[in-house]
Protein backbone atom coordinates (compact mmCIF):
# COMPACT_ATOMS: atom_id res chain seq x y z
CA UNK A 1 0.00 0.00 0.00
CA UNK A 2 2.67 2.40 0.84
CA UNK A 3 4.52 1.77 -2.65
CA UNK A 4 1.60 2.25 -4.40
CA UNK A 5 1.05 5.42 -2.62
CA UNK A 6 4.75 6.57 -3.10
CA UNK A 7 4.76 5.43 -6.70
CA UNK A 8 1.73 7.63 -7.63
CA UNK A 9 3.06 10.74 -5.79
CA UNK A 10 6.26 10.15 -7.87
CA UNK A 11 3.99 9.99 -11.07
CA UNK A 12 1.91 12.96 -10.22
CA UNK A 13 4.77 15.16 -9.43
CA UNK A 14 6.29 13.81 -12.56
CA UNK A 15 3.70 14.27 -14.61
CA UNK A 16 2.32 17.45 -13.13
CA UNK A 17 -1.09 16.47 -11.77
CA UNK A 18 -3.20 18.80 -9.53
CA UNK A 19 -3.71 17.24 -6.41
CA UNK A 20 -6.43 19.77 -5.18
CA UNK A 21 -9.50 18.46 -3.72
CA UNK A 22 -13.03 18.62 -5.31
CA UNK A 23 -16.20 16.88 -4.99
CA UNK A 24 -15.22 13.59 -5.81
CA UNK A 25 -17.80 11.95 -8.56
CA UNK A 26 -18.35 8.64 -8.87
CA UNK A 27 -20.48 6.66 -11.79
CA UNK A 28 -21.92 3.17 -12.18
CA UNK A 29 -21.42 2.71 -16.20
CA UNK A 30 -23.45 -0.25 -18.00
CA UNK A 31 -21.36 -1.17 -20.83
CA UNK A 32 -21.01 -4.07 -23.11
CA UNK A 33 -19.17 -6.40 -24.63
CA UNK A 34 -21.00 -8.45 -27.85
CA UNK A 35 -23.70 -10.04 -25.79
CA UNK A 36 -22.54 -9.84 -22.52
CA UNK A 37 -23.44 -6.76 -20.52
CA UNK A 38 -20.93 -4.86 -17.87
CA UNK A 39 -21.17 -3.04 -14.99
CA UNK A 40 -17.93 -0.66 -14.51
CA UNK A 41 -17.42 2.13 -11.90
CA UNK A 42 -15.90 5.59 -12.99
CA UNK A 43 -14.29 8.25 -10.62
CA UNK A 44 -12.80 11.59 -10.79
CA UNK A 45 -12.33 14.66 -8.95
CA UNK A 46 -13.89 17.11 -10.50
CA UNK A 47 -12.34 20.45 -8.69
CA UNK A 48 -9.44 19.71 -11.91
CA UNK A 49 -10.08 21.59 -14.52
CA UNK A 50 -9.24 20.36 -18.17
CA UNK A 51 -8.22 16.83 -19.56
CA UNK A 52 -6.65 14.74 -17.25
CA UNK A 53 -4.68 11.19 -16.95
CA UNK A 54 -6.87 8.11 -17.52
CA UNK A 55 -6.20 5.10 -15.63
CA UNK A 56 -7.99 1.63 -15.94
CA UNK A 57 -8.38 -0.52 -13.44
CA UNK A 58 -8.43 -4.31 -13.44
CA UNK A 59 -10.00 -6.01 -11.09
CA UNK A 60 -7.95 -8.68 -8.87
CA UNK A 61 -9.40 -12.65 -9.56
CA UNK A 62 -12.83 -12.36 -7.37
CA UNK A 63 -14.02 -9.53 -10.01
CA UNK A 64 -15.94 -6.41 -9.59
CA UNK A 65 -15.87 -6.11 -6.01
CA UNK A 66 -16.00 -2.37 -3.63
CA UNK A 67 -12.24 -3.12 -3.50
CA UNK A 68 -11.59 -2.00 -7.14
CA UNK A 69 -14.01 0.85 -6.52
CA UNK A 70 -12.19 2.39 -3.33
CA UNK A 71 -9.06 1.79 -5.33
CA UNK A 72 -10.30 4.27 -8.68
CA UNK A 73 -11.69 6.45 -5.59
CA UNK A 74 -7.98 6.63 -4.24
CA UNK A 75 -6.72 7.29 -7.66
CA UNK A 76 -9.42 10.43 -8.64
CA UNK A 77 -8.31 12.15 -5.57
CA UNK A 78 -4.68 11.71 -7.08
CA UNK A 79 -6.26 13.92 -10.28
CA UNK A 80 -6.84 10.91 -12.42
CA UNK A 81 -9.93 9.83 -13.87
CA UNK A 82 -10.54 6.24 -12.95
CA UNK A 83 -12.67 3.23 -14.43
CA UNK A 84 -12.54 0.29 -12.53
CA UNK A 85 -13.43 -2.00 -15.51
CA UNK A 86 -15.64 -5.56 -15.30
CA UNK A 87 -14.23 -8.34 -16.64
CA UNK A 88 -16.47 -11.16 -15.67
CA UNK A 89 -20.07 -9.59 -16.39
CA UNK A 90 -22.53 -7.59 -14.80
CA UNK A 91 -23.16 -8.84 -11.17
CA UNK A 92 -21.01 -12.23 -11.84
CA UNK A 93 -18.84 -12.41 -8.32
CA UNK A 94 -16.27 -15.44 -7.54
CA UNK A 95 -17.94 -17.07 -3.39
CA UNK A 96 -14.36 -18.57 -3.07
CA UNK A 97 -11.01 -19.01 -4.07
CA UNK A 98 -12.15 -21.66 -6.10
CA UNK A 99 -15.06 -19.87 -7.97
CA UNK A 100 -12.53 -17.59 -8.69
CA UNK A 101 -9.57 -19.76 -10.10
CA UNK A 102 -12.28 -21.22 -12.53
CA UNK A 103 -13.77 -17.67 -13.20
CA UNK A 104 -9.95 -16.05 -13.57
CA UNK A 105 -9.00 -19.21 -15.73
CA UNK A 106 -11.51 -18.31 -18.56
CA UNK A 107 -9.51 -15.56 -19.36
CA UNK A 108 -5.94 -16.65 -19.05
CA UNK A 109 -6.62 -19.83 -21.14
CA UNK A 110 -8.50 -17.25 -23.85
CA UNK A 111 -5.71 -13.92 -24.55
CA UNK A 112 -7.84 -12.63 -27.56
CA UNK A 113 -11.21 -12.56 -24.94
CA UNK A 114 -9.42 -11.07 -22.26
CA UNK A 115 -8.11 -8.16 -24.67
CA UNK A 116 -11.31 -7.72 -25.84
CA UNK A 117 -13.08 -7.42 -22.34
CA UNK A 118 -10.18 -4.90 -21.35
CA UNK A 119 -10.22 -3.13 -24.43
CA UNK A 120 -14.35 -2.81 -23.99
CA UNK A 121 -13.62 -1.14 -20.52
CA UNK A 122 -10.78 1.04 -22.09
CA UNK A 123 -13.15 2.01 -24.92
CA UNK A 124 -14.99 4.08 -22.06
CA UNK A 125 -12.17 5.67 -20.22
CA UNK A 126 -11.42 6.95 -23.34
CA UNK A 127 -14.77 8.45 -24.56
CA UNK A 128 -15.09 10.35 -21.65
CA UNK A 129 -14.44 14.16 -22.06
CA UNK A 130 -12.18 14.52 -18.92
CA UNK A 131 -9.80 12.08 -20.11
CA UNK A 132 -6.47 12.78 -21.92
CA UNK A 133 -6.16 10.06 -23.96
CA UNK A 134 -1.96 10.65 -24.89
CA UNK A 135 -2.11 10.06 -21.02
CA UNK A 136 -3.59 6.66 -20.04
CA UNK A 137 -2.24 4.03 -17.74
CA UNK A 138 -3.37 0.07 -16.75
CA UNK A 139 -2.93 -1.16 -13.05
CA UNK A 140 -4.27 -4.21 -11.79
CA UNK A 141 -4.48 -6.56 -8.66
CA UNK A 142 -3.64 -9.95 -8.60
CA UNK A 143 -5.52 -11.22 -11.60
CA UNK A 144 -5.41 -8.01 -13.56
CA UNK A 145 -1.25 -6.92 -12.60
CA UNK A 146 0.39 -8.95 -15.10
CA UNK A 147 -1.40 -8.37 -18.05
CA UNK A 148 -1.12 -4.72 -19.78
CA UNK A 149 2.56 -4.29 -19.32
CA UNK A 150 3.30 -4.92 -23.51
CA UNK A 151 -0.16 -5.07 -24.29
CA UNK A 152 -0.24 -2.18 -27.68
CA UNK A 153 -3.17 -0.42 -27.89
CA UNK A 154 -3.64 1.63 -30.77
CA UNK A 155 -0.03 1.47 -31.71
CA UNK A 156 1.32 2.05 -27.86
CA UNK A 157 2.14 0.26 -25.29
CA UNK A 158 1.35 0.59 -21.77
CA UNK A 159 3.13 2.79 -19.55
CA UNK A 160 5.50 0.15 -17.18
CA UNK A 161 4.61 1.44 -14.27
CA UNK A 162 2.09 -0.95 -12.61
CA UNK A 163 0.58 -1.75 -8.65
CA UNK A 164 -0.14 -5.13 -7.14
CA UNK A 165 -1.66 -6.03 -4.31
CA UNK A 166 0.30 -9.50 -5.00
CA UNK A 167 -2.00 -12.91 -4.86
């Protein structure tokens, strides 16, 4: 927790973020992906004036849970805008580690369909008017660390910073 909070200050100051205090808003976005509906969870602080950073948020192997929420709440009072993404499906929650193994496993055994569920989540981040999209970022928690460090997206690739909780 501390590294994450030292690594962010070290962005911000590097990267020249506002760290004034608004009114922090928060959003519940339905989204989709082909059939399968999405629930996602947006945050910023809107006191900052102007584009800002974008960062999206994966979700450790249990999915959508409040802990990915209060994490893109943590990050919007850094001056980011935050969208804690949904990988698994609107409402679909791992009961146990082994719910979760089998849920998580979907996705590591299928590359192209976990793209394409991150890249439906990233799709909103960047539609949204407070976002600077030459300025986005991936972090993710146990599940979603590894997997956006050399992922390209539209001819980029991920900043190498990343956070992890660890598994």
């Amino acid at each position: 927790m501390k590294i994450l909070a030292a690594v962010l200050a070290m962005a911000l100051t590097f990267a020249g973020v506002s760290t004034a205090r608004g009114e922090m808003k928060t959003e519940v976005v339905e989204y989709r992906h082909g059939d399968v509906a999405l629930e996602g969870y947006l945050a910023y602080d809107d006191s900052f004036q102007g584009k800002r950073p974008g960062v999206l948020v994966v979700h450790e192997w249990y999915g959508h849970t409040p802990y990915v929420r209060k994490r893109a709440e943590q990050l919007a009072l850094l001056g980011y805008v935050a969208f804690a993404l949904d990988m698994y499906g609107k409402g679909v929650r791992a009961k146990d580690a082994k719910e979760a193994a089998a849920f998580a496993g979907i996705y590591m055994g299928d590359r192209m369909l976990m793209r394409a569920r991150a890249a439906a989540g990233l799709d909103v981040l960047r539609r949204r008017k407070e976002v600077d999209t030459a300025r986005l970022a991936a972090i993710g928690y146990c599940f979603g660390e590894p997997r956006f460090s050399n992922w390209p997206v539209a001819g980029r690739i991920w900043p190498r910073w990343q956070a992890s909780t660890g598994c």
